[in-house]
N, C-alpha and C. Protein backbone atom coordinates (compact mmCIF):
# COMPACT_ATOMS: atom_id res chain seq x y z
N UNK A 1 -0.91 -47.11 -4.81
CA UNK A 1 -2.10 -47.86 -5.19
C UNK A 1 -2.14 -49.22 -4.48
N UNK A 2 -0.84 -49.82 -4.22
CA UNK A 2 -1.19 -50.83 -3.17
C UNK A 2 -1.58 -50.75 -2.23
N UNK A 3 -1.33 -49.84 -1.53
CA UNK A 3 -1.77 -49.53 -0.32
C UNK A 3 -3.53 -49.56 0.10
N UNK A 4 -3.39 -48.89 -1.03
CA UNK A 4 -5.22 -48.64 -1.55
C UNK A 4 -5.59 -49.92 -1.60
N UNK A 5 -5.09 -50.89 -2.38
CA UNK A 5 -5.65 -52.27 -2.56
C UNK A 5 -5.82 -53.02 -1.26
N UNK A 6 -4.51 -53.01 -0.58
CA UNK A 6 -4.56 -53.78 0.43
C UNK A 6 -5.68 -53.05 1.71
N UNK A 7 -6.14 -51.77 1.34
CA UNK A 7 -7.35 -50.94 2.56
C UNK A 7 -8.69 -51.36 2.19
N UNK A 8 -8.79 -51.77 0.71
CA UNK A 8 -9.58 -52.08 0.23
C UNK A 8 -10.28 -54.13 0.53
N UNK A 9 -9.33 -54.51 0.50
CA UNK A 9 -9.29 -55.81 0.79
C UNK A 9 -9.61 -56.09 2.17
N UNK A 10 -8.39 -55.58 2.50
CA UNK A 10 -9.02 -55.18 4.38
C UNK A 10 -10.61 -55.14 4.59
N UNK A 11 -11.16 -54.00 4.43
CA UNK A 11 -12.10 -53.35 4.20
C UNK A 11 -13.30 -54.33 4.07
N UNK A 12 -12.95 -55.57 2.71
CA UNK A 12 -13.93 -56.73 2.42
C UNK A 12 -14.07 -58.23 3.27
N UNK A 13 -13.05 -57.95 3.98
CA UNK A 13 -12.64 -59.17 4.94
C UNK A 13 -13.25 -58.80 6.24
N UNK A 14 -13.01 -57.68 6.68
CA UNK A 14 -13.79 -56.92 8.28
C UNK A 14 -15.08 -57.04 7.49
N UNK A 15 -15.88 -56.62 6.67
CA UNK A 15 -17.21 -57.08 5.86
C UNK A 15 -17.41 -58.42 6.29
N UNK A 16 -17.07 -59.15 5.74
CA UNK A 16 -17.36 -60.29 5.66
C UNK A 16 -17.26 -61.29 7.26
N UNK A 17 -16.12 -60.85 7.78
CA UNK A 17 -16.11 -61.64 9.26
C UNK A 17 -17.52 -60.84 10.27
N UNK A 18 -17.50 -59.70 10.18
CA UNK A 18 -18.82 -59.36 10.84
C UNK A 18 -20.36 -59.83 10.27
N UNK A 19 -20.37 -60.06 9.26
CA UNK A 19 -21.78 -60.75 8.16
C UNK A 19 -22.55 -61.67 8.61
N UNK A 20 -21.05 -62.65 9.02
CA UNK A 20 -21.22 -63.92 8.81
C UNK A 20 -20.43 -64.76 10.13
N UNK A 21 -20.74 -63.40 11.44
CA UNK A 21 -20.03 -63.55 12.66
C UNK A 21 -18.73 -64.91 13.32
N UNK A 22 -17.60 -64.58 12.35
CA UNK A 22 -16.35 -65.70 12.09
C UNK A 22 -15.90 -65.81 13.58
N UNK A 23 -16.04 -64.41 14.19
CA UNK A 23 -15.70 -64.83 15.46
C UNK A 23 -16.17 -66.01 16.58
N UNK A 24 -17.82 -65.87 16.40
CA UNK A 24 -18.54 -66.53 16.84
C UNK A 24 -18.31 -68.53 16.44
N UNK A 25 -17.89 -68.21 15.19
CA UNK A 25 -17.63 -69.37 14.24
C UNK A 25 -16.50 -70.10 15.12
N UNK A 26 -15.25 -69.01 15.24
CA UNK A 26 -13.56 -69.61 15.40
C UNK A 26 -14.10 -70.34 17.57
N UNK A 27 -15.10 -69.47 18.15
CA UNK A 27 -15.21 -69.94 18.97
C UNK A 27 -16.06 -71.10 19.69
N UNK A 28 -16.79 -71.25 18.66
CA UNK A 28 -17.33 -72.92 18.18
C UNK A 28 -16.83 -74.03 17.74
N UNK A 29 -15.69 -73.58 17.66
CA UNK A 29 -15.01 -74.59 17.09
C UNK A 29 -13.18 -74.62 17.90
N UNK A 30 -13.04 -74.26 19.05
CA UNK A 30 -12.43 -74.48 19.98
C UNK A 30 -10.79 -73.73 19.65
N UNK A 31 -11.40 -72.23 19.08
CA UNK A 31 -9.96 -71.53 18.76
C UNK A 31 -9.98 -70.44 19.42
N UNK A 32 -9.75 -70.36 20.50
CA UNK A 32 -8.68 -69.26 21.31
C UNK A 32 -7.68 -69.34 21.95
N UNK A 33 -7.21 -67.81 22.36
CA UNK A 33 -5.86 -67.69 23.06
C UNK A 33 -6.09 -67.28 24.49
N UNK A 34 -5.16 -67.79 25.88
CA UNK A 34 -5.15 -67.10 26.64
C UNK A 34 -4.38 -66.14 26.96
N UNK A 35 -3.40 -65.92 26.38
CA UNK A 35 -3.20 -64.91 26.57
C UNK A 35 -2.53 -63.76 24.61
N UNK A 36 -1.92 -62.60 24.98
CA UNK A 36 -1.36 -62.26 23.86
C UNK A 36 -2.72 -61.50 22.86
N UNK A 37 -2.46 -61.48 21.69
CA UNK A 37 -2.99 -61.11 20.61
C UNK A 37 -4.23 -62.12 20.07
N UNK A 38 -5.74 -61.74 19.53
CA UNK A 38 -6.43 -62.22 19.93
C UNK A 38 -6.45 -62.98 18.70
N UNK A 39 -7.34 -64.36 18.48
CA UNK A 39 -7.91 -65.28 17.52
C UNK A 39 -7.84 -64.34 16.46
N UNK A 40 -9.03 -63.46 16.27
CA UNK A 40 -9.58 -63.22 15.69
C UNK A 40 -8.37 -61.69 14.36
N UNK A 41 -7.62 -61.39 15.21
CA UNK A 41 -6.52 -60.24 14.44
C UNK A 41 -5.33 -61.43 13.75
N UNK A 42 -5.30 -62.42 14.53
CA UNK A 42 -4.14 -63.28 13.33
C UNK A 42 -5.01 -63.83 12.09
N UNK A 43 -6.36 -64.58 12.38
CA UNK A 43 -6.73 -64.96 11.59
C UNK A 43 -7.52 -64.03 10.29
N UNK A 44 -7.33 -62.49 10.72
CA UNK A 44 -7.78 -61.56 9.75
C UNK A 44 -6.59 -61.03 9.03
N UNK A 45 -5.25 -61.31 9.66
CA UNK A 45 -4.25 -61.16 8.89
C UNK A 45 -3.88 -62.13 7.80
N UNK A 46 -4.05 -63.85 8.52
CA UNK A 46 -4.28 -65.00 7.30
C UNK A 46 -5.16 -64.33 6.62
N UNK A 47 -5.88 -64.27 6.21
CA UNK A 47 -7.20 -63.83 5.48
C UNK A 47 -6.29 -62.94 4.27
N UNK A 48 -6.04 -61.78 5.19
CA UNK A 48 -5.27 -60.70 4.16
C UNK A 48 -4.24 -61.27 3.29
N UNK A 49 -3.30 -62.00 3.90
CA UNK A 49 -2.25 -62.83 2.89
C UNK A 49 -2.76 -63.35 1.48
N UNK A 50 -3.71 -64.32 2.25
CA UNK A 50 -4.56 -64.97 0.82
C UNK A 50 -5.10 -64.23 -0.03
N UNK A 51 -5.71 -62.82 0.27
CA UNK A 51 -6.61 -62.33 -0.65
C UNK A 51 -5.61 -61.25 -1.80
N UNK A 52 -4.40 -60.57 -0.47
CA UNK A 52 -3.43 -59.62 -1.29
C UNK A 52 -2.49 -60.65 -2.17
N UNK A 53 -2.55 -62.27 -2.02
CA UNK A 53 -1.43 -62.83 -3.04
C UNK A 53 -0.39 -62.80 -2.19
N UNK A 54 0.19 -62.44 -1.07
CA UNK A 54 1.34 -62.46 -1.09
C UNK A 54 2.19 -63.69 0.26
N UNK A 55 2.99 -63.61 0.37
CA UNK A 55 3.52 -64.91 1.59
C UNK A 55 3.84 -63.73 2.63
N UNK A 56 3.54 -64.25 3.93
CA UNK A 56 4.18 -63.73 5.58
C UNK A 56 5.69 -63.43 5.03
N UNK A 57 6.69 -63.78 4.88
CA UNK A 57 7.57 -63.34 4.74
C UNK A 57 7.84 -62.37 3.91
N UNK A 58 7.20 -62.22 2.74
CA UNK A 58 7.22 -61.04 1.72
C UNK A 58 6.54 -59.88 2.06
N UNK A 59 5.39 -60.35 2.99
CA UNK A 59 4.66 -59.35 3.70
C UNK A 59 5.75 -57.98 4.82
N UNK A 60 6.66 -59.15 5.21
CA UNK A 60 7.15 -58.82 6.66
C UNK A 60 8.96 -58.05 5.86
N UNK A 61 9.24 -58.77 4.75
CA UNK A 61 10.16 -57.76 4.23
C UNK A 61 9.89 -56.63 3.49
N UNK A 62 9.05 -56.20 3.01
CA UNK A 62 8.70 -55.25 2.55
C UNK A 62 7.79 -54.42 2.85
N UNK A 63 7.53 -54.64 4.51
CA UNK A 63 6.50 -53.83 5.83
C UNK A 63 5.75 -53.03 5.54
N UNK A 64 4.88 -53.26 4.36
CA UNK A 64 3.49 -53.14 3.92
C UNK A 64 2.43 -54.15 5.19
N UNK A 65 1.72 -53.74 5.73
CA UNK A 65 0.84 -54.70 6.47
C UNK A 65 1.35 -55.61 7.23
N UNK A 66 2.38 -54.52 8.02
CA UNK A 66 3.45 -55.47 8.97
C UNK A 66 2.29 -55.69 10.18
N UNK A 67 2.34 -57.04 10.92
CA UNK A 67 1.31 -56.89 11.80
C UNK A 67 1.63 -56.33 12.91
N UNK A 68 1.07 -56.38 14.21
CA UNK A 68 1.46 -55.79 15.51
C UNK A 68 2.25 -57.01 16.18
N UNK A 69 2.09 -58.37 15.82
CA UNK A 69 2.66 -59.60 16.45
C UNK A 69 3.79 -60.32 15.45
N UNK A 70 4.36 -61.06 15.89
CA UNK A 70 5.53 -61.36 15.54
C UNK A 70 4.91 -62.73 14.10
N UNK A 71 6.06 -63.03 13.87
CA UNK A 71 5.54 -64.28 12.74
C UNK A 71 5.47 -65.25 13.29
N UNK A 72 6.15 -66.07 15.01
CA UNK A 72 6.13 -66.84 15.47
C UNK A 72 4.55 -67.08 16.42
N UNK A 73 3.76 -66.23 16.37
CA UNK A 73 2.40 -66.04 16.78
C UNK A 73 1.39 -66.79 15.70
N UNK A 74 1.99 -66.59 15.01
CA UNK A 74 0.97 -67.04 13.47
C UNK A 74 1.06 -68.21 13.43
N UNK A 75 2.51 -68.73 13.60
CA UNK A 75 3.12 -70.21 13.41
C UNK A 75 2.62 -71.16 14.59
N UNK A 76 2.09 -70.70 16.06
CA UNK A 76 1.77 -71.14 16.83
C UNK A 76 0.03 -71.33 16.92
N UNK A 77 -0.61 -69.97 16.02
CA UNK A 77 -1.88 -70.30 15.62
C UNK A 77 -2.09 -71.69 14.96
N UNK A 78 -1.53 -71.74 14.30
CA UNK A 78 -1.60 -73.02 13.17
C UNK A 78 -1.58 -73.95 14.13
N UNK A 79 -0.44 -74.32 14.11
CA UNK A 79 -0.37 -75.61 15.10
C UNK A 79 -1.39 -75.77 16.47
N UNK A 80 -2.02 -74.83 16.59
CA UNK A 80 -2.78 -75.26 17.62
C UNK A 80 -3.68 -76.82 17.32
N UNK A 81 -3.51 -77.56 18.59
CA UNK A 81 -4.35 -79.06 17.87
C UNK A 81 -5.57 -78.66 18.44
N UNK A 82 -5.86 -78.28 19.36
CA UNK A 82 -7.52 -78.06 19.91
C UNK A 82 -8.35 -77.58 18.83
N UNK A 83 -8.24 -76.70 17.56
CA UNK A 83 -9.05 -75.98 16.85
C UNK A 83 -8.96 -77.14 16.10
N UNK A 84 -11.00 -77.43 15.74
CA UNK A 84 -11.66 -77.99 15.14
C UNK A 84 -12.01 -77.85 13.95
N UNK A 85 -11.28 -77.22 12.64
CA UNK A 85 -11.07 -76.70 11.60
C UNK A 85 -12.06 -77.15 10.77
N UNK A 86 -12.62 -78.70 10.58
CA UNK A 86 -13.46 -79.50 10.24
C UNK A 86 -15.17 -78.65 10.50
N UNK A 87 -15.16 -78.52 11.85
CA UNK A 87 -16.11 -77.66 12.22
C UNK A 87 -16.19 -76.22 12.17
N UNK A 88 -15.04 -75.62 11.70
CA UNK A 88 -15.38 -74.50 11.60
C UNK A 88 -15.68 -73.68 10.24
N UNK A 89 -15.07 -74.88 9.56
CA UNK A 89 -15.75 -74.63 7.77
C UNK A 89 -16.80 -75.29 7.79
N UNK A 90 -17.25 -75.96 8.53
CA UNK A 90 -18.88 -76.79 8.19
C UNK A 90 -19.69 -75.89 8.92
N UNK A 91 -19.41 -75.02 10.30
CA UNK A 91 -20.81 -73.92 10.62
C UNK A 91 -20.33 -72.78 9.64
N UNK A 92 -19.04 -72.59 8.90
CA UNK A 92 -19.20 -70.84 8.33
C UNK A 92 -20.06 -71.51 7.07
N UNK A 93 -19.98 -72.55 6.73
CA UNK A 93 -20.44 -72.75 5.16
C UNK A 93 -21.94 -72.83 5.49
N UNK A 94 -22.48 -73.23 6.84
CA UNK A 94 -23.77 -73.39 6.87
C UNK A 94 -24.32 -72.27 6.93
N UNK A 95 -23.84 -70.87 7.58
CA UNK A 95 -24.50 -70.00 7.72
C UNK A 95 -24.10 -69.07 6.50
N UNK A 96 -23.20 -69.23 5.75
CA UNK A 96 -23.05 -68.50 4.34
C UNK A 96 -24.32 -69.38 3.43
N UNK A 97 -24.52 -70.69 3.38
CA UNK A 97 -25.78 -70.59 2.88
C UNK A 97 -27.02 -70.31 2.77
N UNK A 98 -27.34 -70.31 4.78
CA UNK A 98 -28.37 -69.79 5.08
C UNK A 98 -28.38 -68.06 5.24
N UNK A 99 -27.09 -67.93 5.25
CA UNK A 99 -27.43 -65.81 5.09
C UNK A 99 -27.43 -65.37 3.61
N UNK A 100 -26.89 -66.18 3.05
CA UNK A 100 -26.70 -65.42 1.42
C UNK A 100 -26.78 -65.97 0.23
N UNK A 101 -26.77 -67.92 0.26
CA UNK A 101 -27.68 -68.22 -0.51
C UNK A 101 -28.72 -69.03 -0.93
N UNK A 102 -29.70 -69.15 0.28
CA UNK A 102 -31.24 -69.71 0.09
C UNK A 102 -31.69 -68.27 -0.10
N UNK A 103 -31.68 -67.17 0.01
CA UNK A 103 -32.44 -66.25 -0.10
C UNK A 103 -32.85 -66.36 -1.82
N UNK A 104 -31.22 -66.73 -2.20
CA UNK A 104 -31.60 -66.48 -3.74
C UNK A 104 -32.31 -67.69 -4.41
N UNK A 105 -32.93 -68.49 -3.88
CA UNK A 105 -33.84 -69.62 -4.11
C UNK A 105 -34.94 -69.25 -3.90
N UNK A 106 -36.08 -69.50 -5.29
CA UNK A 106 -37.34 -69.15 -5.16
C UNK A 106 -38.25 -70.60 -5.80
N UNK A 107 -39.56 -69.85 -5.63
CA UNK A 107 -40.33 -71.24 -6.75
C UNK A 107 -40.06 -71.06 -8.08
N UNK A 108 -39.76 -69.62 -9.01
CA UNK A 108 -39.76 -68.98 -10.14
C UNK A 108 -38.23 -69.49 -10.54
N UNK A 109 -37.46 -70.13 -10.26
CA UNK A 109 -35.88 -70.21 -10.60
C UNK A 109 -36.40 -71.20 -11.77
N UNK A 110 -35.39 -71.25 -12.50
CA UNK A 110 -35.32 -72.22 -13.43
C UNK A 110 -34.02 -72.40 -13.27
N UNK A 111 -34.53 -74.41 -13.05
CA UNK A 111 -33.32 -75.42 -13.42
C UNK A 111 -32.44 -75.65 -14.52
N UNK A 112 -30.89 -75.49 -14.33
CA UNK A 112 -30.65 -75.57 -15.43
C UNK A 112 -29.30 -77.10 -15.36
N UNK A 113 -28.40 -76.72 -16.06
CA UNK A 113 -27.19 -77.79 -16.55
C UNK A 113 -26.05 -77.12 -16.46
N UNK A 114 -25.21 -77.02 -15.83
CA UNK A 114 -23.96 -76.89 -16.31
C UNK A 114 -22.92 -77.62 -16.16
N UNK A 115 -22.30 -78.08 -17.05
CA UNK A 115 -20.94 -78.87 -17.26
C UNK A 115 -19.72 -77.82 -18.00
N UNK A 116 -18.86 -78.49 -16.90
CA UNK A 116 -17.79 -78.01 -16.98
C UNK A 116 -16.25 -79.26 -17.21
N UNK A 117 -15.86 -79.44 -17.85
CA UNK A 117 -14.41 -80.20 -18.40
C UNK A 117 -13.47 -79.38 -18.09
N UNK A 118 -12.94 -79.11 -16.85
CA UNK A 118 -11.87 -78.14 -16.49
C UNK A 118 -10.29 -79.22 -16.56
N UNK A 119 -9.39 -78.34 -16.69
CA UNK A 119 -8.08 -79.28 -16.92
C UNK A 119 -7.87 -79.10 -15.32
N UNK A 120 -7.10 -80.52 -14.87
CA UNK A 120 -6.57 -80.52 -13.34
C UNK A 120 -4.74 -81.17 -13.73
N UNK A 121 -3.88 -80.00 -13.96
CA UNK A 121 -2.77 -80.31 -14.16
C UNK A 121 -1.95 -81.47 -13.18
N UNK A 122 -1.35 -82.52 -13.53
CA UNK A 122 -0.18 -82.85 -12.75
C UNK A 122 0.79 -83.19 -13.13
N UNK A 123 1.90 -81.83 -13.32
CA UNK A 123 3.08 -82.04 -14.73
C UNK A 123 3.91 -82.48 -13.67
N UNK A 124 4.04 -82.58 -12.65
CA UNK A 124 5.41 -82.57 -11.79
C UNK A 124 4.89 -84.51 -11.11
N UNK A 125 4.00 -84.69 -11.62
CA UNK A 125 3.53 -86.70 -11.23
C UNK A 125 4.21 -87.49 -11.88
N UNK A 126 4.21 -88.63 -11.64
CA UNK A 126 4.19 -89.97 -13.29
C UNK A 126 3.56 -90.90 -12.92
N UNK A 127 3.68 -91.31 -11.27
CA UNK A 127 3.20 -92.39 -11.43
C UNK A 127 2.03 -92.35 -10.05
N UNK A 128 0.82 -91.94 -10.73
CA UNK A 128 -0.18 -91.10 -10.39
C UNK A 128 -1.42 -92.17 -11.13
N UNK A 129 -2.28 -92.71 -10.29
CA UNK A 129 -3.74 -93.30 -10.69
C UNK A 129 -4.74 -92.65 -11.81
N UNK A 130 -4.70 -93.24 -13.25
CA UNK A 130 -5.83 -92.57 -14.43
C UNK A 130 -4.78 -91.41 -14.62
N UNK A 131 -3.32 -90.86 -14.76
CA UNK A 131 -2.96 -89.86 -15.35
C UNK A 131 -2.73 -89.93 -16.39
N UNK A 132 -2.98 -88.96 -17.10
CA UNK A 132 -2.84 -89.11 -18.59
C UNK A 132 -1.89 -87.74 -19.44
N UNK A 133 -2.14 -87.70 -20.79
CA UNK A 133 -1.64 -86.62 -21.42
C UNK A 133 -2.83 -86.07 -21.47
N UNK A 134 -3.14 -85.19 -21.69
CA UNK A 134 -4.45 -84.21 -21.76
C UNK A 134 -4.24 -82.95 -22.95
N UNK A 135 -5.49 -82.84 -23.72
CA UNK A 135 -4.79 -81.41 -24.67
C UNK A 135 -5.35 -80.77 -23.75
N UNK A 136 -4.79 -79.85 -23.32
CA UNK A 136 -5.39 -78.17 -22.71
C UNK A 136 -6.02 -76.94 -24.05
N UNK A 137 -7.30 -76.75 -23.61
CA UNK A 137 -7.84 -76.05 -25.02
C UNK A 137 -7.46 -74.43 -24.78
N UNK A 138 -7.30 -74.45 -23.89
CA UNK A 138 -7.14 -72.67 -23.23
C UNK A 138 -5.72 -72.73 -23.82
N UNK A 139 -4.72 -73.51 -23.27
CA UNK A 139 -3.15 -73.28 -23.40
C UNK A 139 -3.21 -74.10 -24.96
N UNK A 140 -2.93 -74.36 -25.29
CA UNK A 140 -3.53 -75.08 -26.80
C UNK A 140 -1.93 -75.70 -26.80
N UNK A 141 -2.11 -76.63 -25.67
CA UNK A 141 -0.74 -77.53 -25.57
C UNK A 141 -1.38 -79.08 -24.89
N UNK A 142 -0.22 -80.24 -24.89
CA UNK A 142 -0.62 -81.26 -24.05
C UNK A 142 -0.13 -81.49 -22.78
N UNK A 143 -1.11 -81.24 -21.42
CA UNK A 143 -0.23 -81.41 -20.17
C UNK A 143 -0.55 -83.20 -19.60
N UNK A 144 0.16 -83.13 -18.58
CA UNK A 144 0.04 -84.66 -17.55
C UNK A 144 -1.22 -83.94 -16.59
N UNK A 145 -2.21 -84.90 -16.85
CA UNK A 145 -3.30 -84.49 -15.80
C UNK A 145 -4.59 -85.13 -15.98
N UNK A 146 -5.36 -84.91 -15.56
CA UNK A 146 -6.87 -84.88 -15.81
C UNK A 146 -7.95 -84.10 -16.21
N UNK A 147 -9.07 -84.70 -16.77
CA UNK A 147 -10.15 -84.03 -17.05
C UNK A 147 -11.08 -83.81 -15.98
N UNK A 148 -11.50 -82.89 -15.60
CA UNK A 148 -12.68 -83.25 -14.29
C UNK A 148 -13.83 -82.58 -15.36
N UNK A 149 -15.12 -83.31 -14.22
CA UNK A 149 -16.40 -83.01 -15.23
C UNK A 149 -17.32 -82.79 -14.30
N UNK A 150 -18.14 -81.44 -14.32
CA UNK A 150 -18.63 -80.98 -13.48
C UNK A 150 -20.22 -81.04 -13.93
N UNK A 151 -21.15 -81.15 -13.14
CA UNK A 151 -22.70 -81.38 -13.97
C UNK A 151 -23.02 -80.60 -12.35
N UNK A 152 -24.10 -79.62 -12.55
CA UNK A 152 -25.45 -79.51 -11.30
C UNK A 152 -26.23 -79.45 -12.24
């Protein structure tokens, strides 16, 4: 069944990078390789990590979704300084709003309110700006943290 999960996940990530053309995105924003394994297969493997939960190394010992490139490929993605990361979440976010959600904006919407008081833990701080004790209503305990307060 993992296996299944992780074909499945796969599956929503190749979705989504073709949608919302990431390739086009990573190369606007000054991320390629000359040579080797391309932009676009490491950064669909990041992708997979994040979505299956799990770390490159746990990935790579237990050779479920072992990739075709080594782990020192990945480590060299990162560090690349030329990629404009800044820019490349500011055009994917622009065109995820303009492909998927102004559509759902009409004249007929109704405005509404929502607030949200979410807990923002910081048990491992002390001497941290406005930290406080906080009751947590979910955990029905007191942590070190903050209140954040959310209004649209």
């Amino acid at each position: 069944q993992a296996t299944q999960n992780d074909k499945q996940i796969s599956k929503s990530i190749k979705r989504f990078f073709t949608r919302f053309h990431v390739s086009s995105v990573l190369k606007a924003s000054n991320a390629y390789k000359k040579k080797g394994f391309s932009v676009m297969e490491i950064f669909q493997y990041l992708f997979l990590l994040i979505f299956s939960n799990r770390s490159m190394y746990m990935n790579l010992i237990s050779g479920r979704n072992t990739p075709a490139f080594a782990k020192d490929t990945v480590y060299r993605f990162m560090k690349m300084i030329q990629i404009n990361w800044i820019r490349f979440t500011t055009i994917l976010a622009g065109r995820i709003i303009k492909e998927a959600i102004r559509s759902l904006d009409s004249e007929e919407r109704v405005n509404i309110l929502i607030i949200d008081d979410s807990m923002y833990e910081r048990n491992r701080s002390k001497k941290v700006e406005l930290l406080t004790k906080v009751y947590d209503h979910a955990k029905h305990a007191y942590k070190f943290g903050f209140r954040m307060l959310f209004s649209i």
